[in-house]
Protein backbone atom coordinates (compact mmCIF):
# COMPACT_ATOMS: atom_id res chain seq x y z
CA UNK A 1 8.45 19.76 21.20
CA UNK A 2 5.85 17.13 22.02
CA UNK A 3 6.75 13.97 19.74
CA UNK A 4 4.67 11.09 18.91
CA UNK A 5 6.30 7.75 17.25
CA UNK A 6 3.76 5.80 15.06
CA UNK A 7 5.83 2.32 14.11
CA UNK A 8 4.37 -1.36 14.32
CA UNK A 9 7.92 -2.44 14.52
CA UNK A 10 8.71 -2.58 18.65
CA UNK A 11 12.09 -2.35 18.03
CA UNK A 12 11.67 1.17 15.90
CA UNK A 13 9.52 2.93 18.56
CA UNK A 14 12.14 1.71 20.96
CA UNK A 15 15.59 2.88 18.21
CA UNK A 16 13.27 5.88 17.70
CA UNK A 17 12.33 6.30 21.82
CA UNK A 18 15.92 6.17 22.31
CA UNK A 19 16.82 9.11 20.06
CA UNK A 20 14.36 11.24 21.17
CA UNK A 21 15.09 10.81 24.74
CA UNK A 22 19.24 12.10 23.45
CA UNK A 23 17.60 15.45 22.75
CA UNK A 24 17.05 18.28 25.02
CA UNK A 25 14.05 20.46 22.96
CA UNK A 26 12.15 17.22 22.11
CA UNK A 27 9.47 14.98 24.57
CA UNK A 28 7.89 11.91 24.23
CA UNK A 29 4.32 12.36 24.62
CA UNK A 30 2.83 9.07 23.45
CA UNK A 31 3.74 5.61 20.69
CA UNK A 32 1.54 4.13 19.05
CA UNK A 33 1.62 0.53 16.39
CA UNK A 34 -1.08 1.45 14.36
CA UNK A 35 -2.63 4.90 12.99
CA UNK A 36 -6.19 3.86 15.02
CA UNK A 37 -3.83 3.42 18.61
CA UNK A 38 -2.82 7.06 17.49
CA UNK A 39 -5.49 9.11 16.45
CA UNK A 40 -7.09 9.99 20.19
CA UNK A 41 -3.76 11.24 20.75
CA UNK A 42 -3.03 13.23 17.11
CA UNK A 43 -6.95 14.78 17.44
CA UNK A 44 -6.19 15.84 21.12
CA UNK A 45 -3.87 18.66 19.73
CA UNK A 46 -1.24 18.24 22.31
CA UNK A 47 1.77 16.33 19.81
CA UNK A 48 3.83 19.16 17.67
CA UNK A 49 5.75 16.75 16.20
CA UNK A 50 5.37 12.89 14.59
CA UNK A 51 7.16 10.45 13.68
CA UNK A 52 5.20 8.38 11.21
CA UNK A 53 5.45 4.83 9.38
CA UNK A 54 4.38 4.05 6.38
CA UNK A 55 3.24 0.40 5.97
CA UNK A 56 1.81 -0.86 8.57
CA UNK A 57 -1.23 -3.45 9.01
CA UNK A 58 -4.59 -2.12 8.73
CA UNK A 59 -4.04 1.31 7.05
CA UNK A 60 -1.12 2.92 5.41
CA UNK A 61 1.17 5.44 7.19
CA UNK A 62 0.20 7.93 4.46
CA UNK A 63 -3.47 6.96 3.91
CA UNK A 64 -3.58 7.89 7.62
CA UNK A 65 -2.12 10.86 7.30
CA UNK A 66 -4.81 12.31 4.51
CA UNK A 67 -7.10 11.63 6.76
CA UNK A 68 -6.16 14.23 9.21
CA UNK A 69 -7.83 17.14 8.99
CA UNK A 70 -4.45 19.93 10.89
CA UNK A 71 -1.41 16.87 11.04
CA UNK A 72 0.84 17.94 13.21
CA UNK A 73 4.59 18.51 11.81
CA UNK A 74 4.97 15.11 10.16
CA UNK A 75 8.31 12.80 9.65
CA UNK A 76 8.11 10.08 7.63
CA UNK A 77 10.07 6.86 8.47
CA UNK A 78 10.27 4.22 6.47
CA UNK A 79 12.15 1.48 4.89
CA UNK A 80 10.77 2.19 1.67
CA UNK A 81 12.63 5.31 -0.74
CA UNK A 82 10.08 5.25 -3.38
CA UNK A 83 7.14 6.72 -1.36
CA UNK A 84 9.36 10.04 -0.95
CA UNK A 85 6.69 11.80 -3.89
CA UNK A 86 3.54 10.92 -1.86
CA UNK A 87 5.56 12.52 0.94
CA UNK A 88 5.83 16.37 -0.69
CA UNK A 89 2.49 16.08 -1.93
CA UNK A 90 1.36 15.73 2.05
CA UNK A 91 3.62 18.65 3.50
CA UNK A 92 5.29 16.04 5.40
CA UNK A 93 8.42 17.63 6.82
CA UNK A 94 11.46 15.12 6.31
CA UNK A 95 11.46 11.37 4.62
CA UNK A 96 13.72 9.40 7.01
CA UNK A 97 15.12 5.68 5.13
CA UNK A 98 15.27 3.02 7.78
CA UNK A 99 18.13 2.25 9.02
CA UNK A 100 18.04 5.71 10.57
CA UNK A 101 21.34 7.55 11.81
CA UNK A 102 20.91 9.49 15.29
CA UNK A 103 22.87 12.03 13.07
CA UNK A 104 20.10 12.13 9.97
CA UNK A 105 17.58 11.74 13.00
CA UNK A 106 19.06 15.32 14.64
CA UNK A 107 18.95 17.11 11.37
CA UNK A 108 15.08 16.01 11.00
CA UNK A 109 14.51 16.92 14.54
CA UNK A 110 16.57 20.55 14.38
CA UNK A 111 14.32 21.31 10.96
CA UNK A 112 11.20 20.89 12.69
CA UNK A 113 12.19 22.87 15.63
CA UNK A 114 12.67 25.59 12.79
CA UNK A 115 9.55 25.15 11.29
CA UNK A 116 7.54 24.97 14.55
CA UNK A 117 9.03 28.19 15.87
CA UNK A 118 8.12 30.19 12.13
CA UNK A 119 4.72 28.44 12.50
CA UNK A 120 4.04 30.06 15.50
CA UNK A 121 5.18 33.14 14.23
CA UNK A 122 2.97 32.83 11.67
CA UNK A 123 -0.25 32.14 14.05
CA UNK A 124 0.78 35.44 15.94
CA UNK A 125 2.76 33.63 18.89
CA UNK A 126 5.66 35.28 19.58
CA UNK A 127 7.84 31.96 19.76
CA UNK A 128 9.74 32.51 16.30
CA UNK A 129 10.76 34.74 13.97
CA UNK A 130 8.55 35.44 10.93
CA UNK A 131 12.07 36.51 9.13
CA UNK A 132 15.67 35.07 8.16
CA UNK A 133 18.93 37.60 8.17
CA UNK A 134 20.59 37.17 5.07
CA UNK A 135 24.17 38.59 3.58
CA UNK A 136 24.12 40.35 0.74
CA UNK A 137 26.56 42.84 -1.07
CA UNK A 138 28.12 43.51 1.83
CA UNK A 139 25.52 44.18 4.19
CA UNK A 140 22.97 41.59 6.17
CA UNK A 141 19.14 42.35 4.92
CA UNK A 142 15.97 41.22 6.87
CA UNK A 143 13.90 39.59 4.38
CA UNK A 144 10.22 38.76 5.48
CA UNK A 145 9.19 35.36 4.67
CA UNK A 146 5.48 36.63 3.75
CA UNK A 147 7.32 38.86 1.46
CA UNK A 148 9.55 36.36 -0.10
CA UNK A 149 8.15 35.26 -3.79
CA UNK A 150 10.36 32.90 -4.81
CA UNK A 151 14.35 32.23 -4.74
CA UNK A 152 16.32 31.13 -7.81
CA UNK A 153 19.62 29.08 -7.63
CA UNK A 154 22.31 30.58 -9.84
CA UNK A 155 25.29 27.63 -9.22
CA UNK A 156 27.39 29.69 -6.66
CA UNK A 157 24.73 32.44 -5.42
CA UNK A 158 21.15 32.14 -4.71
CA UNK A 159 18.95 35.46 -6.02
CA UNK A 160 15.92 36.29 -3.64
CA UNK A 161 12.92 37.83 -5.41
CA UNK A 162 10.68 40.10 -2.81
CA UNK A 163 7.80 42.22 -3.00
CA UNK A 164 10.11 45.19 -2.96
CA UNK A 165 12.39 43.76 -5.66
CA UNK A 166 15.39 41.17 -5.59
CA UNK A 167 18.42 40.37 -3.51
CA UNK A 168 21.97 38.06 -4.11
CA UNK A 169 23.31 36.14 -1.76
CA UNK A 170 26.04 33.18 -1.55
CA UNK A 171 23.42 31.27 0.74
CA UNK A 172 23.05 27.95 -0.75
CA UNK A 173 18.89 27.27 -2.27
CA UNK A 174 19.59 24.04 -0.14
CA UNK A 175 20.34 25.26 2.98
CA UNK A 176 18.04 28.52 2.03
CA UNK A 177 14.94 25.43 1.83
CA UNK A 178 15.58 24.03 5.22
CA UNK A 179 15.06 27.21 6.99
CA UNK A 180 11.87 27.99 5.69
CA UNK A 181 8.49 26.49 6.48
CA UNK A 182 6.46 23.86 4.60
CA UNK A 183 4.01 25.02 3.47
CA UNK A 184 4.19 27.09 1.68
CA UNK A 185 7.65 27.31 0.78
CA UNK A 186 8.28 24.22 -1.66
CA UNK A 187 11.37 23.11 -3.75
CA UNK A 188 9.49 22.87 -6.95
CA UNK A 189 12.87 22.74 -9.27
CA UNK A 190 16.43 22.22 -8.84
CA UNK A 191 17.00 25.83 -9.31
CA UNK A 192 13.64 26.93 -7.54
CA UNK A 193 11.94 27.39 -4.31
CA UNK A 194 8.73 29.19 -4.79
CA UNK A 195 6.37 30.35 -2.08
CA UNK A 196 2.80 28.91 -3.26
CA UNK A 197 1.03 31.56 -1.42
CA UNK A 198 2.12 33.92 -4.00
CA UNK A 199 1.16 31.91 -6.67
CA UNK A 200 -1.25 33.68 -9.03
CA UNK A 201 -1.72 31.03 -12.15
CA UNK A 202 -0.44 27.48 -12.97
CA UNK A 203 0.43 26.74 -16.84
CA UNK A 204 1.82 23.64 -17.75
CA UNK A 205 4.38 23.42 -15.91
CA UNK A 206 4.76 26.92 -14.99
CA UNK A 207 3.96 29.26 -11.85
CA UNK A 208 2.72 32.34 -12.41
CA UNK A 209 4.03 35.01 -9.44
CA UNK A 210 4.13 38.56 -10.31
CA UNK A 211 5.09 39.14 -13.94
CA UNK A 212 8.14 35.90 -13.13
CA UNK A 213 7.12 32.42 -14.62
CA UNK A 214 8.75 30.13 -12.36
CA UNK A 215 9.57 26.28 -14.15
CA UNK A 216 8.72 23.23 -11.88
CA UNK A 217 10.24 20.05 -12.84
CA UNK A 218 8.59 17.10 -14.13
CA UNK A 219 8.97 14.98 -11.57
CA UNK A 220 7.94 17.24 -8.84
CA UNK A 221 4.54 18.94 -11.13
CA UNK A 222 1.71 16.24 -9.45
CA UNK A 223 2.72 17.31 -5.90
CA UNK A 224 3.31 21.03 -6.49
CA UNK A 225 -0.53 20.60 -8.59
CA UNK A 226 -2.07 19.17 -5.44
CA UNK A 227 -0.02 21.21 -2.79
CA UNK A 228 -1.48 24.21 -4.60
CA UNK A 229 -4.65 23.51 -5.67
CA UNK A 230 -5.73 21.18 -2.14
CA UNK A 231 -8.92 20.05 -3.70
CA UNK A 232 -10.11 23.58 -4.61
CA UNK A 233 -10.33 23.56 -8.27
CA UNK A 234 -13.73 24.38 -9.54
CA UNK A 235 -14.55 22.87 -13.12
């Protein structure tokens, strides 16, 4: 995967440099230390993956970001928590807190490798599956992802709703979430992950897919709104 590190902090594009270099499926195509350095780069099409962060002199890491018309696969790294929200809302793949651990860095780097190879899949490239293998009642079932409507969490088994009708499976909705792509798979509850390309109506705080009415928590509503909707609501 071709990476590119966006950081006005030297020693972060080097910390960041460094961990990139540690892993095999990952290249350093370009750094930047500021979002003008790094646009030619980002509009050229040629970076898969970037690292990305947030304030910075000039513009804003995430400012930047909406101003991209196809980001690439997007990591946030910051030293600042509280912009996590502004983070769903934008599809960005992982929120990494500075200080950042080469193990936390891995696990970012391994999820995008995931999401890259169903994205392909997705565009008709043969690179990934467009499917996950999952164990259920004593057999292992091939569940499509563009026939996956939504998953519920039920404490110690996850339940997998389909087009074709619903599955059980001890799968953890955690682990279950960082398999599948964003978009349009999003964690819009606790107890929910709900695949917003299904979505027929949104009331309240509910998603309407199928004859289910999926809840999405209150802090997460905004972002699911926007992630939805993407500036397509006619009034």
């Amino acid at each position: 995967m071709r990476c590119m590190i966006v950081d006005d902090e030297p020693l972060a594009r080097e910390g960041l440099a460094a961990y990139v270099e540690k892993i095999d499926f990952l290249s350093l195509e370009a750094a930047a230390e500021d979002p003008l350095e790094a646009l030619p780069a980002l509009e050229s099409g040629r970076i898969d993956l970037l690292f990305l962060d947030i304030q910075m002199p000039g513009m804003n890491g995430l400012d930047f970001l909406r101003t991209l018309d196809k980001p690439p696969l997007t990591v946030i790294t910051t030293a600042y928590p509280s912009f996590a929200l502004d983070g769903y809302e934008l599809e960005v793949l992982d929120y990494l807190v500075k200080p950042i651990t080469f193990q936390r860095f891995l696990k970012a780097a391994l999820k995008a490798r995931r999401q890259l190879r169903l994205l392909q899949e997705a565009d008709g490239r043969p690179d990934g599956p467009g499917y996950i293998f999952v164990r259920c009642e004593g057999r292992i079932e091939r569940v499509a992802l563009s026939e996956l409507l939504f998953a519920e969490s039920m404490e110690n088994y996850v339940h997998l709703y389909t087009k074709e009708g619903r599955l059980t499976t001890l799968l953890a909705l955690k682990n279950l979430a960082e398999e599948l792509p964003t978009p349009p798979f999003y964690r819009v509850h606790r107890s929910y992950l709900a695949n917003l390309q299904h979505v027929r109506a949104l009331e309240g705080n509910l998603l309407h897919i199928g004859q289910h009415h999926i809840p999405v928590s209150r802090q997460n509503a905004e972002a699911v709104r926007r992630a939805l909707l993407k500036g397509r609501l006619l009034e």
